[in-house]
PDB file of N, CA and C in Angstrom:
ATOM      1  N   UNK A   1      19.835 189.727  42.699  1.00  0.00           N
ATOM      2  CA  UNK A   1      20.338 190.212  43.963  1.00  0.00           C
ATOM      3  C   UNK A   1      19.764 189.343  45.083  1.00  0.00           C
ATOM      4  N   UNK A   2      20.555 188.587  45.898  1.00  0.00           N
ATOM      5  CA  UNK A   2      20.097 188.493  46.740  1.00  0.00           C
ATOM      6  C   UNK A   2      19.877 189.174  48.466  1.00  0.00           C
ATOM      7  N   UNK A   3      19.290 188.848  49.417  1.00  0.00           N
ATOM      8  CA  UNK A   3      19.334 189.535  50.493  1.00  0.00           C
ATOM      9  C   UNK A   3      19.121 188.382  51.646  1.00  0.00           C
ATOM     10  N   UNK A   4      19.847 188.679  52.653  1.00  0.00           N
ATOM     11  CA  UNK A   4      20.050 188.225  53.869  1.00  0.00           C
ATOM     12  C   UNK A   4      20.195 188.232  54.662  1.00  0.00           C
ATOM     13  N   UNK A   5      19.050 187.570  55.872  1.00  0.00           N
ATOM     14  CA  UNK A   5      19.562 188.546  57.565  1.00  0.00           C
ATOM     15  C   UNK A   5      20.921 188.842  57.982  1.00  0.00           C
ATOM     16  N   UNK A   6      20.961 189.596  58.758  1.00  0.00           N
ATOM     17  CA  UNK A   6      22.383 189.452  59.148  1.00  0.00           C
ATOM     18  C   UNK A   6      22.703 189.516  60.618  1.00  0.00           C
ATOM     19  N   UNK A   7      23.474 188.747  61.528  1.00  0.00           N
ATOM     20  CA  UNK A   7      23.200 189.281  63.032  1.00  0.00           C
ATOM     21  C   UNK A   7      24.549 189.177  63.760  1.00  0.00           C
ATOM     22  N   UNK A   8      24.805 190.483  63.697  1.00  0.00           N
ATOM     23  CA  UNK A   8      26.328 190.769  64.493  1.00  0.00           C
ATOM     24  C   UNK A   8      26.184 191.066  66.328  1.00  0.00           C
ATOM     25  N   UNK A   9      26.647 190.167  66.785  1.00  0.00           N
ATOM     26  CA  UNK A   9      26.996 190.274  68.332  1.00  0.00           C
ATOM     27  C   UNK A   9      28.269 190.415  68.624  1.00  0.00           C
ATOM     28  N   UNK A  10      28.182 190.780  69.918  1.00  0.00           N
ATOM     29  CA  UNK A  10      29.428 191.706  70.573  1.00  0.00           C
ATOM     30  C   UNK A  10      29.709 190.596  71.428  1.00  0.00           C
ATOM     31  N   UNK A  11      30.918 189.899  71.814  1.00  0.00           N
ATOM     32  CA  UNK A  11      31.622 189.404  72.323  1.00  0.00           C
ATOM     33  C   UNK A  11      32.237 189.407  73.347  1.00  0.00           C
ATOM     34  N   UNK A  12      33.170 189.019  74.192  1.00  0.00           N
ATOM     35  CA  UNK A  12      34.296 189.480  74.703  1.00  0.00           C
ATOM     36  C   UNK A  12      35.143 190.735  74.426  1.00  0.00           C
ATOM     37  N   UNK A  13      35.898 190.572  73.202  1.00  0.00           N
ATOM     38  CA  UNK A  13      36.699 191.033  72.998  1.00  0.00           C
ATOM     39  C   UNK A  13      36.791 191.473  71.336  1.00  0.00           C
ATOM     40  N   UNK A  14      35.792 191.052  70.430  1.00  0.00           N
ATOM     41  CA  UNK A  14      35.747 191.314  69.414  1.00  0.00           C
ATOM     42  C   UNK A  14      34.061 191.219  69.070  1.00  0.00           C
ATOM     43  N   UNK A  15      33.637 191.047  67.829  1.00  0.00           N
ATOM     44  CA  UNK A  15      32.263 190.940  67.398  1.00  0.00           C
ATOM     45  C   UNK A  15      32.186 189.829  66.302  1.00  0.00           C
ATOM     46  N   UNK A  16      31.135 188.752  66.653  1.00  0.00           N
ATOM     47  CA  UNK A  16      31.004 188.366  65.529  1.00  0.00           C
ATOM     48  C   UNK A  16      29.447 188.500  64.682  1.00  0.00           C
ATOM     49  N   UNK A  17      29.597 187.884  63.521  1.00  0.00           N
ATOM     50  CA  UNK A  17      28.636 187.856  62.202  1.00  0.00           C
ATOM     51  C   UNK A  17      28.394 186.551  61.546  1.00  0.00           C
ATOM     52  N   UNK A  18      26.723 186.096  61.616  1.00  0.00           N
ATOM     53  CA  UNK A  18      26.524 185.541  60.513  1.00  0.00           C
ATOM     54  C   UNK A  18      25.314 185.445  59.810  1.00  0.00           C
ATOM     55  N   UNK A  19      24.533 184.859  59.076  1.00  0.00           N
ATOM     56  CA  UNK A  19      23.268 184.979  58.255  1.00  0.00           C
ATOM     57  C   UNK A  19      22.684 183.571  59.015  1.00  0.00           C
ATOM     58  N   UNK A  20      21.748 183.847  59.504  1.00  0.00           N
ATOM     59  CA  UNK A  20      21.020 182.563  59.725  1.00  0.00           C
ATOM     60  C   UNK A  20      20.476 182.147  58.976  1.00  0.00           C
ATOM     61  N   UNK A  21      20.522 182.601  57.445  1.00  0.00           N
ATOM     62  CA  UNK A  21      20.014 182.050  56.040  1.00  0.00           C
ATOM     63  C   UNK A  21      21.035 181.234  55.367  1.00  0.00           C
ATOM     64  N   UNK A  22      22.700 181.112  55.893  1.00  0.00           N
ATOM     65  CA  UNK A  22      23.710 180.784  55.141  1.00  0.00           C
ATOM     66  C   UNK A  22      24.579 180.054  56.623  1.00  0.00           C
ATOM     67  N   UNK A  23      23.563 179.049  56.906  1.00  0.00           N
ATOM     68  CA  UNK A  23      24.442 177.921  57.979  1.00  0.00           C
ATOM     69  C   UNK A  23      25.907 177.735  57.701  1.00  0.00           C
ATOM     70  N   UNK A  24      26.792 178.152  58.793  1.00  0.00           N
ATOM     71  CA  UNK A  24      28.406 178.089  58.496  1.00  0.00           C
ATOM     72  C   UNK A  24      28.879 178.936  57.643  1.00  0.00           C
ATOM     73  N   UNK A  25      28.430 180.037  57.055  1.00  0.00           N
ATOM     74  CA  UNK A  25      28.802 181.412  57.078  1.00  0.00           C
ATOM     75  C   UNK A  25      28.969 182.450  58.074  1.00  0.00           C
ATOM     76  N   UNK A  26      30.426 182.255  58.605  1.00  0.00           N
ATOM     77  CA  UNK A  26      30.469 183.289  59.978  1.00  0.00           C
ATOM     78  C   UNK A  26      31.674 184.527  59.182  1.00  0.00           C
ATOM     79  N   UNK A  27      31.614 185.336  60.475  1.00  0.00           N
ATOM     80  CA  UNK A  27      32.848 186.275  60.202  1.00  0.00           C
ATOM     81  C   UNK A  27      33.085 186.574  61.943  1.00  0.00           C
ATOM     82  N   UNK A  28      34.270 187.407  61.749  1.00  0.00           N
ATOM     83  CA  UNK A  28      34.436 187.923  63.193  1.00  0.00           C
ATOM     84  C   UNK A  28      35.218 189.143  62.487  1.00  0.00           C
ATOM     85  N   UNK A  29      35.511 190.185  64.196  1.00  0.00           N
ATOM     86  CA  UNK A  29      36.180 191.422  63.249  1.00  0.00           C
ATOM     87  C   UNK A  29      36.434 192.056  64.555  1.00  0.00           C
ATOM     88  N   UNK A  30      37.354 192.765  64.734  1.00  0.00           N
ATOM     89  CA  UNK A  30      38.032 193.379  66.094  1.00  0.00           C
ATOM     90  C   UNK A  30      36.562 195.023  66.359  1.00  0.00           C
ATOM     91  N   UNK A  31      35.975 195.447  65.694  1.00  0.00           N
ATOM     92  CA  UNK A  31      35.166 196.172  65.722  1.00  0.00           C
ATOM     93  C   UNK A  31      33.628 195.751  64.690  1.00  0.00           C
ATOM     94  N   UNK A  32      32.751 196.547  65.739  1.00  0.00           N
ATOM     95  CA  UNK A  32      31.530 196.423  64.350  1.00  0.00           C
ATOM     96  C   UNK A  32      31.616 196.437  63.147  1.00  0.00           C
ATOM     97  N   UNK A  33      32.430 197.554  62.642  1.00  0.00           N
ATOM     98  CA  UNK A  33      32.474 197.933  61.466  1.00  0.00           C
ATOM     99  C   UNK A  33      33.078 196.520  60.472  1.00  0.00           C
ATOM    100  N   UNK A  34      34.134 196.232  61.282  1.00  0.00           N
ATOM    101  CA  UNK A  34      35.190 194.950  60.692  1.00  0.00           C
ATOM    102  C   UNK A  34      34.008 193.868  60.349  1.00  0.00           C
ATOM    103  N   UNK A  35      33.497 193.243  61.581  1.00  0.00           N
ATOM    104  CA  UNK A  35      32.558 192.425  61.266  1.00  0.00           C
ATOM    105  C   UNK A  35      31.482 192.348  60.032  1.00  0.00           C
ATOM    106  N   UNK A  36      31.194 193.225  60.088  1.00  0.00           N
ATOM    107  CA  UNK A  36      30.084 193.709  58.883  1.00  0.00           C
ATOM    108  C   UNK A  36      30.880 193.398  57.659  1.00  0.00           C
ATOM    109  N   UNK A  37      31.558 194.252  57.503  1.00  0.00           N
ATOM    110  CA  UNK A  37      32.542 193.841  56.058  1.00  0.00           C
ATOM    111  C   UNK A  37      32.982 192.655  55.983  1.00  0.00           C
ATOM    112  N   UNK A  38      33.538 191.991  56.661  1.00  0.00           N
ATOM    113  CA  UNK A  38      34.032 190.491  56.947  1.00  0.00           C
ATOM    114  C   UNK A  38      32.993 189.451  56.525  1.00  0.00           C
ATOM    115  N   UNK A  39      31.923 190.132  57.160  1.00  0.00           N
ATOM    116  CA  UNK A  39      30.728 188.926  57.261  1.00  0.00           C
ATOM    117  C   UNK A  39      30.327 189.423  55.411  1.00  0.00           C
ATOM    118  N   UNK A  40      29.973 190.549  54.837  1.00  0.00           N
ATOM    119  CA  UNK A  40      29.663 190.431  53.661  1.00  0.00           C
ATOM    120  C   UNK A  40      30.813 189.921  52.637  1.00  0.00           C
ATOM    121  N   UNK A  41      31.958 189.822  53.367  1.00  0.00           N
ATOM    122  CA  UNK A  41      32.712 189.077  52.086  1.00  0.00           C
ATOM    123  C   UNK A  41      32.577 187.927  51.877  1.00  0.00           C
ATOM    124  N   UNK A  42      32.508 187.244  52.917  1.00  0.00           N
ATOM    125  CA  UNK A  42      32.045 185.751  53.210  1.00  0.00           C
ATOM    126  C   UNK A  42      30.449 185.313  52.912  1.00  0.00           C
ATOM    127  N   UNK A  43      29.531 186.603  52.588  1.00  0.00           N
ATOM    128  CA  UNK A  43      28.630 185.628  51.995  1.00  0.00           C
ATOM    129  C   UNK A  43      28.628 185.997  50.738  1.00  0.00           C
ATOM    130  N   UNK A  44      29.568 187.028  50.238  1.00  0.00           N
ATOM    131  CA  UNK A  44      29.521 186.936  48.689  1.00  0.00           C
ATOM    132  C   UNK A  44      30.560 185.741  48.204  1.00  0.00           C
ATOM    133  N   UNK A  45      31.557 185.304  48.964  1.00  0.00           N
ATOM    134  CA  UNK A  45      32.234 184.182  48.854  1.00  0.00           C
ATOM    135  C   UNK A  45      31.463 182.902  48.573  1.00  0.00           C
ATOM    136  N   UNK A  46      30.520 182.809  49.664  1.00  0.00           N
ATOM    137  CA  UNK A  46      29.548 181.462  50.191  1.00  0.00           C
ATOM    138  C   UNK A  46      28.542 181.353  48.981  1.00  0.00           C
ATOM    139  N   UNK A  47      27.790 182.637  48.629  1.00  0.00           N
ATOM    140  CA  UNK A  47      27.159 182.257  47.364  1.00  0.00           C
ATOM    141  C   UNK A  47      27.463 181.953  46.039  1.00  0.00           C
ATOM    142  N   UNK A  48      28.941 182.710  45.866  1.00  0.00           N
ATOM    143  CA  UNK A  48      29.651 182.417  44.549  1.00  0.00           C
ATOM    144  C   UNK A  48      30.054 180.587  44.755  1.00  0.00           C
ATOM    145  N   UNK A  49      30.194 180.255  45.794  1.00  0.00           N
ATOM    146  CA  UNK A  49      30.713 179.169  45.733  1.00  0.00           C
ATOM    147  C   UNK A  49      29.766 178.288  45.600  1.00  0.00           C
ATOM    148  N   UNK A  50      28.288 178.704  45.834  1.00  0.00           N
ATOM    149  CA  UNK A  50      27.217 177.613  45.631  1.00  0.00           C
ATOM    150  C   UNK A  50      26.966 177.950  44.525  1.00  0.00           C
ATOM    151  N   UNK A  51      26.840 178.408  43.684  1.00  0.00           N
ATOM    152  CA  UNK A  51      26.944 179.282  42.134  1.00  0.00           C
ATOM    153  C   UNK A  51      27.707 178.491  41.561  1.00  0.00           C
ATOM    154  N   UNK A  52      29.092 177.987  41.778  1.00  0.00           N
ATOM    155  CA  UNK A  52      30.012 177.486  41.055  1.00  0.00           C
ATOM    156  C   UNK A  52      29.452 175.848  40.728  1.00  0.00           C
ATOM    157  N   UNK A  53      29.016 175.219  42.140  1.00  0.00           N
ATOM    158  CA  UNK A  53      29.299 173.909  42.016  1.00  0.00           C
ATOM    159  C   UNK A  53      27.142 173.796  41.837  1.00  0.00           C
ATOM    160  N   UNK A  54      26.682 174.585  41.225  1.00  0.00           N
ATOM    161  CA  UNK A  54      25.385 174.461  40.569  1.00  0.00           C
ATOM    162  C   UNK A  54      24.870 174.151  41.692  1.00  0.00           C
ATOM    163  N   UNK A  55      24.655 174.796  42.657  1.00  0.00           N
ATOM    164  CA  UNK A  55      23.915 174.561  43.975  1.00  0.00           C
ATOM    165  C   UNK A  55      23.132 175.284  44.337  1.00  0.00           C
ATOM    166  N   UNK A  56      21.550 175.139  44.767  1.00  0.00           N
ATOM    167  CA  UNK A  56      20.890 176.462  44.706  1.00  0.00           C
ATOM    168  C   UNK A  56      20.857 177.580  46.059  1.00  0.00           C
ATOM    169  N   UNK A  57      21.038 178.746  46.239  1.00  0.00           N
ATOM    170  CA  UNK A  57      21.080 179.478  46.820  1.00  0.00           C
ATOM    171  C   UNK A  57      20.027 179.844  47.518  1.00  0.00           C
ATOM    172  N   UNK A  58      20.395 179.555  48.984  1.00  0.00           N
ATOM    173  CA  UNK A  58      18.673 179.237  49.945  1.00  0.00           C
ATOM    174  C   UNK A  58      17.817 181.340  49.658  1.00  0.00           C
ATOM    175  N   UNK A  59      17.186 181.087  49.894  1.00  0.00           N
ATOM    176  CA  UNK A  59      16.273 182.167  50.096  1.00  0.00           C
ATOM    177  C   UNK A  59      16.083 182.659  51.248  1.00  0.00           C
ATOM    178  N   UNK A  60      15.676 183.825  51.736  1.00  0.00           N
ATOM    179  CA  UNK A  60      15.899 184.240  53.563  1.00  0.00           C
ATOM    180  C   UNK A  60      14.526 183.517  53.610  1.00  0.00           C
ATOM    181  N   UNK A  61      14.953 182.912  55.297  1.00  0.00           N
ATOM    182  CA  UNK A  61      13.378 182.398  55.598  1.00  0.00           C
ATOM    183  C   UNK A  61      12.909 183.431  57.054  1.00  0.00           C
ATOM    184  N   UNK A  62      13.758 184.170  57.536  1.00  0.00           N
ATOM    185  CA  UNK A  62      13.953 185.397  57.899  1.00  0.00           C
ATOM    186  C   UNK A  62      13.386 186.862  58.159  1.00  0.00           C
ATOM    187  N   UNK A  63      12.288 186.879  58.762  1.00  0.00           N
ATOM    188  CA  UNK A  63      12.384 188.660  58.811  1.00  0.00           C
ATOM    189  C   UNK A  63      12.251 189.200  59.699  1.00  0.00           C
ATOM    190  N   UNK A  64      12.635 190.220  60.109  1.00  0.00           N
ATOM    191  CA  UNK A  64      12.740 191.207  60.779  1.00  0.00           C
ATOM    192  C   UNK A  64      12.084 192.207  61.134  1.00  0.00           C
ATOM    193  N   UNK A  65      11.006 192.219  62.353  1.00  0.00           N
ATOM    194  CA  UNK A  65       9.659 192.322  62.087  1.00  0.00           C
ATOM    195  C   UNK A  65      10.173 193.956  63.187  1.00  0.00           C
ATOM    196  N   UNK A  66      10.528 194.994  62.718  1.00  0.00           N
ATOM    197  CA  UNK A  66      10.879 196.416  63.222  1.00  0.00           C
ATOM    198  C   UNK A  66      10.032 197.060  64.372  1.00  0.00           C
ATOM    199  N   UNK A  67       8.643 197.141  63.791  1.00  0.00           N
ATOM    200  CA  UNK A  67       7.568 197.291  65.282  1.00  0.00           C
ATOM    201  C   UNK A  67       8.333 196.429  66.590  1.00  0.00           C
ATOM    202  N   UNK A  68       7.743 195.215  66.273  1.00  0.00           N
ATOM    203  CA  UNK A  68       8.779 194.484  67.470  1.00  0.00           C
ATOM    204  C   UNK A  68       9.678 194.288  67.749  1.00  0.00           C
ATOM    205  N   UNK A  69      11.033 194.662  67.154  1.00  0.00           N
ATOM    206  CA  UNK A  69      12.187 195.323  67.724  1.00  0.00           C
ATOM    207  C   UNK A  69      12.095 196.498  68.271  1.00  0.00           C
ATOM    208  N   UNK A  70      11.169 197.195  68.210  1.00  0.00           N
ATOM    209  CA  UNK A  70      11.380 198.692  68.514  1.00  0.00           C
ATOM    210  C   UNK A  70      10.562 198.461  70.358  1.00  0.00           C
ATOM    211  N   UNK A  71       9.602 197.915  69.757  1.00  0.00           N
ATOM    212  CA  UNK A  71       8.756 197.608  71.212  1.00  0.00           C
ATOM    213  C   UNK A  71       9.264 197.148  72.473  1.00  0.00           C
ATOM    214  N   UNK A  72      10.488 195.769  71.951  1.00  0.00           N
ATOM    215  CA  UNK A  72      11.465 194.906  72.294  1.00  0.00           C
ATOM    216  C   UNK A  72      12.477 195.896  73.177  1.00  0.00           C
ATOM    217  N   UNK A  73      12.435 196.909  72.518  1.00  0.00           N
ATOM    218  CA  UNK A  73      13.744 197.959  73.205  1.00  0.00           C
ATOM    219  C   UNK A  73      13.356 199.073  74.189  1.00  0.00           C
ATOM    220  N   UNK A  74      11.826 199.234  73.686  1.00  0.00           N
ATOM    221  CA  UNK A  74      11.201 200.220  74.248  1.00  0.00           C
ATOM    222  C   UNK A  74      11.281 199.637  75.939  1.00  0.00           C
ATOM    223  N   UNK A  75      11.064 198.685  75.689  1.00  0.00           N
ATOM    224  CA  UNK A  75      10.829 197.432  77.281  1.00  0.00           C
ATOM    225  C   UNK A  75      11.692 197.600  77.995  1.00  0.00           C
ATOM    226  N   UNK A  76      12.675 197.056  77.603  1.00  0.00           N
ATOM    227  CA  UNK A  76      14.424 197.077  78.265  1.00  0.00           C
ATOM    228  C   UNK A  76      14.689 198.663  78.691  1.00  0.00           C
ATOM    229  N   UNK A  77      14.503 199.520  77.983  1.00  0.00           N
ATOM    230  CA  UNK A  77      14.718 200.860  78.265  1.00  0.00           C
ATOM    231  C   UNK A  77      14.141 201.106  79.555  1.00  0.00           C
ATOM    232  N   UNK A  78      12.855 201.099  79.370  1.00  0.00           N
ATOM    233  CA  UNK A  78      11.642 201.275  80.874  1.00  0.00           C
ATOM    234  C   UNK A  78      12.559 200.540  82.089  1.00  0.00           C
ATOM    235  N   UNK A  79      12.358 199.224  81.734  1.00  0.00           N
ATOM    236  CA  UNK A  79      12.880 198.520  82.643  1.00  0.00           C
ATOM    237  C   UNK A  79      13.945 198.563  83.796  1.00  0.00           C
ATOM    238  N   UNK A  80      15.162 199.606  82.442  1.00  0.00           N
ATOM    239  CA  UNK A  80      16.345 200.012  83.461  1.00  0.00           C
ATOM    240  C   UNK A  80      15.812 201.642  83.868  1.00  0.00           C
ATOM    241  N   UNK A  81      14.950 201.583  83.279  1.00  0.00           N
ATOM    242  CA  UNK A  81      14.092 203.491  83.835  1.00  0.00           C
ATOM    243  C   UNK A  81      15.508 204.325  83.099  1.00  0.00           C
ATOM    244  N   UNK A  82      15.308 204.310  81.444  1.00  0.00           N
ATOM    245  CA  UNK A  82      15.760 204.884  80.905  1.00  0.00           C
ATOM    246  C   UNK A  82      15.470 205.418  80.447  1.00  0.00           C
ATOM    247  N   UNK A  83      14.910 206.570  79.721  1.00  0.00           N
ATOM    248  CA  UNK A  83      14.024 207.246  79.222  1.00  0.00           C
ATOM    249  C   UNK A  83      14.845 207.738  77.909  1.00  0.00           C
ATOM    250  N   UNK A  84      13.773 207.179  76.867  1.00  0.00           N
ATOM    251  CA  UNK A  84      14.186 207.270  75.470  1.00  0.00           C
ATOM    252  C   UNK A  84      13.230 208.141  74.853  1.00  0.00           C
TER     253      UNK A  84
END
C-alpha cells in the first residue's frame, strides 16, 4: 500500500488536486468532493503506470505535522477575532 500527501485547493471556479510526492499528477473537479476522487484515480493511474514500465515508486517525503496545522489555524482565527 502505498500513501501520499494530498493537497486540494479551491480555485476560481472549481478545485484542484495533487500529491507533491507524484510531480505531474494533478486532477481538477467542479467540487471538493470531485477533486478528491479525480485526484485518487490519477494516482492509482500514475503508480500503475510506473509499475508497468518497472519504475520505482517515489516514497512520501511529506508530512503533515497536525499540531501545526491546528496552531496555523488557531492564528488566522484570532486574527480575524473569530472565536473557535
Amino acid at each position: 500500500m502505498y500513501r501520499f500527501l494530498l493537497v486540494i485547493e479551491k480555485a476560481n471556479n472549481n478545485y484542484s488536486a495533487y500529491s507533491p510526492d507524484l510531480p505531474g499528477c494533478v486532477a481538477t473537479g467542479s467540487t471538493r468532493e470531485e477533486a478528491e476522487t479525480n485526484i485518487y484515480e490519477a494516482i492509482e493511474m500514475h503508480v500503475q503506470g510506473l509499475l508497468e514500465d518497472n519504475l520505482p515508486v517515489p516514497e512520501s517525503n511529506f508530512l503533515l505535522n497536525t499540531w501545526l496545522l491546528l496552531k496555523s489555524l488557531l492564528q488566522v482565527l484570532k486574527l480575524y477575532k473569530l472565536n473557535f
